[in-house]
Protein backbone atom coordinates (compact mmCIF):
# COMPACT_ATOMS: atom_id res chain seq x y z
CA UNK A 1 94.23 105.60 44.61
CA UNK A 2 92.43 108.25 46.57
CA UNK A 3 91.05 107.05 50.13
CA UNK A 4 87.44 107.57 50.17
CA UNK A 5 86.16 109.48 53.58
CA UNK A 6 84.09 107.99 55.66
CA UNK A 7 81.43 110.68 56.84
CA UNK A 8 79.19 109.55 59.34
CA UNK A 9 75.32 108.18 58.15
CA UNK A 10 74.05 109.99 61.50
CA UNK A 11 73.39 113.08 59.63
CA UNK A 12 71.53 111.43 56.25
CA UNK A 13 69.58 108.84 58.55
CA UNK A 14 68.27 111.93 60.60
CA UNK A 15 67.07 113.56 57.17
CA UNK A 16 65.79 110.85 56.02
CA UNK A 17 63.59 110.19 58.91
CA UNK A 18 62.49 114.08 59.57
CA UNK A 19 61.67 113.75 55.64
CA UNK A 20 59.20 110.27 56.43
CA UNK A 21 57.54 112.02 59.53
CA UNK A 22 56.85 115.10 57.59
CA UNK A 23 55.57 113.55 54.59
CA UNK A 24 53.10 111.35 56.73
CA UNK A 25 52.01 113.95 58.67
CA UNK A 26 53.85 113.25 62.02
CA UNK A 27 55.59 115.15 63.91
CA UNK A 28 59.52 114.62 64.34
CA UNK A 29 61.11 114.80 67.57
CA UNK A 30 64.90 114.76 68.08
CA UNK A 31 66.75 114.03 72.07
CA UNK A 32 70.27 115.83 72.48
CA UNK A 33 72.73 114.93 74.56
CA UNK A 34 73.35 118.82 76.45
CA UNK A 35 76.59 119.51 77.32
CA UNK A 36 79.14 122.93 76.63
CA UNK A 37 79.14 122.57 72.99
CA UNK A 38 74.99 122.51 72.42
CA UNK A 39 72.58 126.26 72.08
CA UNK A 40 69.41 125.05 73.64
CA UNK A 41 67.49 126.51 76.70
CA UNK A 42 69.32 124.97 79.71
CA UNK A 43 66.07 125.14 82.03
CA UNK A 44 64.16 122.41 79.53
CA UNK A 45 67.31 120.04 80.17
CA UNK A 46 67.30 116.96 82.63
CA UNK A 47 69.34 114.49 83.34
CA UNK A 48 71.77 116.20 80.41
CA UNK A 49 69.25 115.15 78.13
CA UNK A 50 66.53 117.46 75.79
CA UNK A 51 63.73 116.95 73.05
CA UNK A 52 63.09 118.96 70.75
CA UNK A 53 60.38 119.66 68.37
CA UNK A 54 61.56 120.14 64.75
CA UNK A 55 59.07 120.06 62.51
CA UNK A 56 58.24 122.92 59.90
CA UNK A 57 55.10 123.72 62.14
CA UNK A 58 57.49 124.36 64.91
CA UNK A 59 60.73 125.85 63.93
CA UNK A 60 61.74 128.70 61.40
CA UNK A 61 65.02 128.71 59.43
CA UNK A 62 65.32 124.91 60.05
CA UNK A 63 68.52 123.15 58.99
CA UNK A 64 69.79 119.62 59.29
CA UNK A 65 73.52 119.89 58.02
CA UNK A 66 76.01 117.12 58.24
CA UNK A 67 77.80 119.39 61.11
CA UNK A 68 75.01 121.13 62.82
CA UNK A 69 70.81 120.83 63.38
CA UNK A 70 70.32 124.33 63.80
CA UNK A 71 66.80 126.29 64.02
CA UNK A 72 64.98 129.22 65.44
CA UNK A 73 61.93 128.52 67.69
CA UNK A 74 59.56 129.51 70.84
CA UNK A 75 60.13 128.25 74.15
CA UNK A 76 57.62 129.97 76.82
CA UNK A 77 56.78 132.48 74.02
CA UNK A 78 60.22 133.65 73.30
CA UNK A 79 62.39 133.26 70.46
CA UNK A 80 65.50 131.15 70.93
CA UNK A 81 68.40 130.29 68.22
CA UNK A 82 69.18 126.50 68.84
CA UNK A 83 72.52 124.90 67.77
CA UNK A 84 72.81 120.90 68.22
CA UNK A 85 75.90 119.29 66.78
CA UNK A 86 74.79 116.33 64.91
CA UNK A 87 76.98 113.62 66.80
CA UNK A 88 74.60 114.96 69.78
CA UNK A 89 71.49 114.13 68.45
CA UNK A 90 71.12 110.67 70.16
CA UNK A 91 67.48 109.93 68.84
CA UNK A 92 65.00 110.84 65.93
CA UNK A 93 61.21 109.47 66.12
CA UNK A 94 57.83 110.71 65.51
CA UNK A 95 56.27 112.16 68.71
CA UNK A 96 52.54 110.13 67.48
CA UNK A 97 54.07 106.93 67.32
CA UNK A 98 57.22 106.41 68.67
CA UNK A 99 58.86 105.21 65.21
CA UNK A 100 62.31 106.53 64.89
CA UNK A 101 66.10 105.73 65.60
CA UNK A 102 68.69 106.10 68.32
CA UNK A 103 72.20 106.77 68.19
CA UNK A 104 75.54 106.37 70.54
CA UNK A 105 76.13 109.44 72.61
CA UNK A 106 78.71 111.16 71.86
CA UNK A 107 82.52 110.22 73.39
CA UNK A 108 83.45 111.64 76.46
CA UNK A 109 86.09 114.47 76.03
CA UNK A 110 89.53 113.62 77.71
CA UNK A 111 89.74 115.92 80.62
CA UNK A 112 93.66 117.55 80.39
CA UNK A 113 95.75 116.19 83.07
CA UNK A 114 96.38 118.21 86.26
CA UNK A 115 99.41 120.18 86.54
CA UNK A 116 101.18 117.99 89.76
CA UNK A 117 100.64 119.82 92.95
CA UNK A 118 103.88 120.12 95.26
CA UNK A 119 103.86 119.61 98.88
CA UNK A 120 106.46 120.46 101.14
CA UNK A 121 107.26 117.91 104.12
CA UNK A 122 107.69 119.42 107.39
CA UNK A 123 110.91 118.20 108.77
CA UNK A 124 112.28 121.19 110.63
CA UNK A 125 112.36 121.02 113.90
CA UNK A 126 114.23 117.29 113.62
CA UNK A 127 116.59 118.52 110.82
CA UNK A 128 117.80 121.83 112.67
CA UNK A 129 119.03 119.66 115.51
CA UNK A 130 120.58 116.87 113.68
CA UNK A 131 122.54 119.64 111.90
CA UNK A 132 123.03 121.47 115.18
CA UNK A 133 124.50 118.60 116.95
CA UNK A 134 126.36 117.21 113.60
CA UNK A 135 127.90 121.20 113.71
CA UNK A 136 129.27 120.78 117.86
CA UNK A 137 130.96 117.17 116.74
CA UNK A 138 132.89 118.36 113.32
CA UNK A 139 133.30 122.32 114.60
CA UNK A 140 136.74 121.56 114.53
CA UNK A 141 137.98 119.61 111.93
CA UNK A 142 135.77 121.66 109.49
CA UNK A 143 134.96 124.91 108.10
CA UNK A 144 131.70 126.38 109.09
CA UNK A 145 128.77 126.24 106.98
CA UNK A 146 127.00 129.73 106.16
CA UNK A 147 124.22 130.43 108.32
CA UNK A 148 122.00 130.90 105.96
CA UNK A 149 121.61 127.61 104.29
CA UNK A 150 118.40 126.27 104.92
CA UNK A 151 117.61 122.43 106.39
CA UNK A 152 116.71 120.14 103.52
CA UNK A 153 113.08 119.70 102.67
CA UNK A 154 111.69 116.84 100.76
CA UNK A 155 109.07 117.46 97.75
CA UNK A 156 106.56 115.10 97.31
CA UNK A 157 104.23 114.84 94.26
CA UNK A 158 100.86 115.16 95.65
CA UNK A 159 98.22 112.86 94.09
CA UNK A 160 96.01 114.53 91.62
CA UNK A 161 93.59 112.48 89.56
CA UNK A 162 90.98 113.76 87.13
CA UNK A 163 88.50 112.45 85.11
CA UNK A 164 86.17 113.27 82.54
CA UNK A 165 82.48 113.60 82.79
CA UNK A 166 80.48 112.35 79.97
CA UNK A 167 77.11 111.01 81.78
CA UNK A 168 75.30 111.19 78.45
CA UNK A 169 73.20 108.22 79.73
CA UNK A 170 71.66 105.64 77.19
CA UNK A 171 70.15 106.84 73.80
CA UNK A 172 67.60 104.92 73.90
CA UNK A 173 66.47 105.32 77.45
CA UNK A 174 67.76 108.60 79.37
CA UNK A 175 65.09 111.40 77.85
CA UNK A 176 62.04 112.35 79.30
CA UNK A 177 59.63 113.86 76.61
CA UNK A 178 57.91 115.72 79.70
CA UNK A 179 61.61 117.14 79.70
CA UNK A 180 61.71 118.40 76.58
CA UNK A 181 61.84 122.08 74.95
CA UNK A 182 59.83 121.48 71.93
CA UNK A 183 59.35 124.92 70.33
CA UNK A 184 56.15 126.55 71.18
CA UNK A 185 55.27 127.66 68.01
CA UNK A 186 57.09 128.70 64.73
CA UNK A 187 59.26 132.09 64.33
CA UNK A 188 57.37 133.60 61.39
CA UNK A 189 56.67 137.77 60.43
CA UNK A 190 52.63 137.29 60.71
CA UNK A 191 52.39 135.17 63.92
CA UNK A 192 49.14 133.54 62.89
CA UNK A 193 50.40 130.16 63.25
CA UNK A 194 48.93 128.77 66.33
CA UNK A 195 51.96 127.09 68.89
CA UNK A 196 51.87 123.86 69.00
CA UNK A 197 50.88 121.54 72.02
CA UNK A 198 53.63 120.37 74.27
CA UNK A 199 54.92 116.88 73.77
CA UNK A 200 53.55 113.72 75.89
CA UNK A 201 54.53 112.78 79.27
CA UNK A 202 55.99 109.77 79.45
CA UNK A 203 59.27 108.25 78.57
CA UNK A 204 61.05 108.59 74.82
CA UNK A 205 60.11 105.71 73.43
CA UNK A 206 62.91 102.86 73.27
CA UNK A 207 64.66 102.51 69.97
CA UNK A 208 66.66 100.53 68.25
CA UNK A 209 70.14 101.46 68.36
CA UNK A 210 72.59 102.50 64.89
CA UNK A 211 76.05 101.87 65.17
């Protein structure tokens, strides 16, 4: 028997909900958790966190894939090409009333370890004369040593611990909307689309979290 695959809901739940705002004439809003791996304009982000408008109104070439939320939009009147992956999209709700859903963030990436940094331990000055004086007592009873072996140094491991950084913050509590980047107004040929007003001040609205 073939094992079935078990693809995430995120993706479906966040159509599903940008299809209910749209069709009751809200607007949807989605918060991203910002880090290498997300397109967005990186002067709209706080506290690793941005929302973004993404309704039709707002955004040209708009697509909610089960990999990607990708769309082209106006920030400050010029056009930007966004790229969320959808495990980053932490929160989908309509900007009018709050209704939505939140999401985990997504898991830290493992940092690589550290290649171990050597350190040498000084011990010259007391190893030349132990060897000096160890040289007078045995000079006759054995051979000489070369002179150009070197005293004995130690190596020690030097600590070197690393960690990852993944302050994605709570879903449901870390976004600002006054932080947000929602699009300006829509990328379209005639430009006779007025740009839409700037989200709310105030905090994103606490949601329920999906598992």
């Amino acid at each position: 028997m073939t094992d079935i695959a078990n693809t995430s809901t995120r993706p479906y739940l966040i159509r599903a909900l940008h299809e209910w705002c749209s069709d009751n004439g809200l607007t949807p809003y989605i918060a991203a958790h910002v880090d290498g791996s997300v397109q967005v304009p990186m002067e709209f982000v706080k506290d690793n966190e941005i929302v973004l408008n993404v309704s039709y109104d707002a955004t040209s070439a708009l697509q909610l894939g089960n990999e990607f939320v990708s769309f082209r939009a106006r920030f400050g009147g010029v056009p930007r090409d966004i790229m969320v992956p959808i495990d980053h999209v932490v929160a989908i709700y309509a900007r009018e009333n709050g209704q939505g859903m939140a999401f985990p963030p997504p898991a830290p990436v493992a940092a690589a370890p550290a290649a171990p940094s050597l350190a040498s331990v000084d011990g010259g000055g007391q190893s030349s004369s132990a060897a000096s004086a160890l040289g007078d007592e045995t000079a006759g009873d054995a051979p000489a040593t070369s002179s150009s072996s070197s005293s004995p140094v130690q190596l020690v491991v030097a600590s070197s611990g690393s960690s990852s950084s993944g302050d994605g913050g709570d879903a449901a509590t870390a976004a600002r909307d006054d932080a947000s980047g929602a699009a300006d107004s829509p990328e379209k040929d005639d430009g006779d689309v007025p740009p839409t007003s700037p989200p709310p001040g105030g905090s994103r609205p606490s949601l329920k979290l999906v598992k």
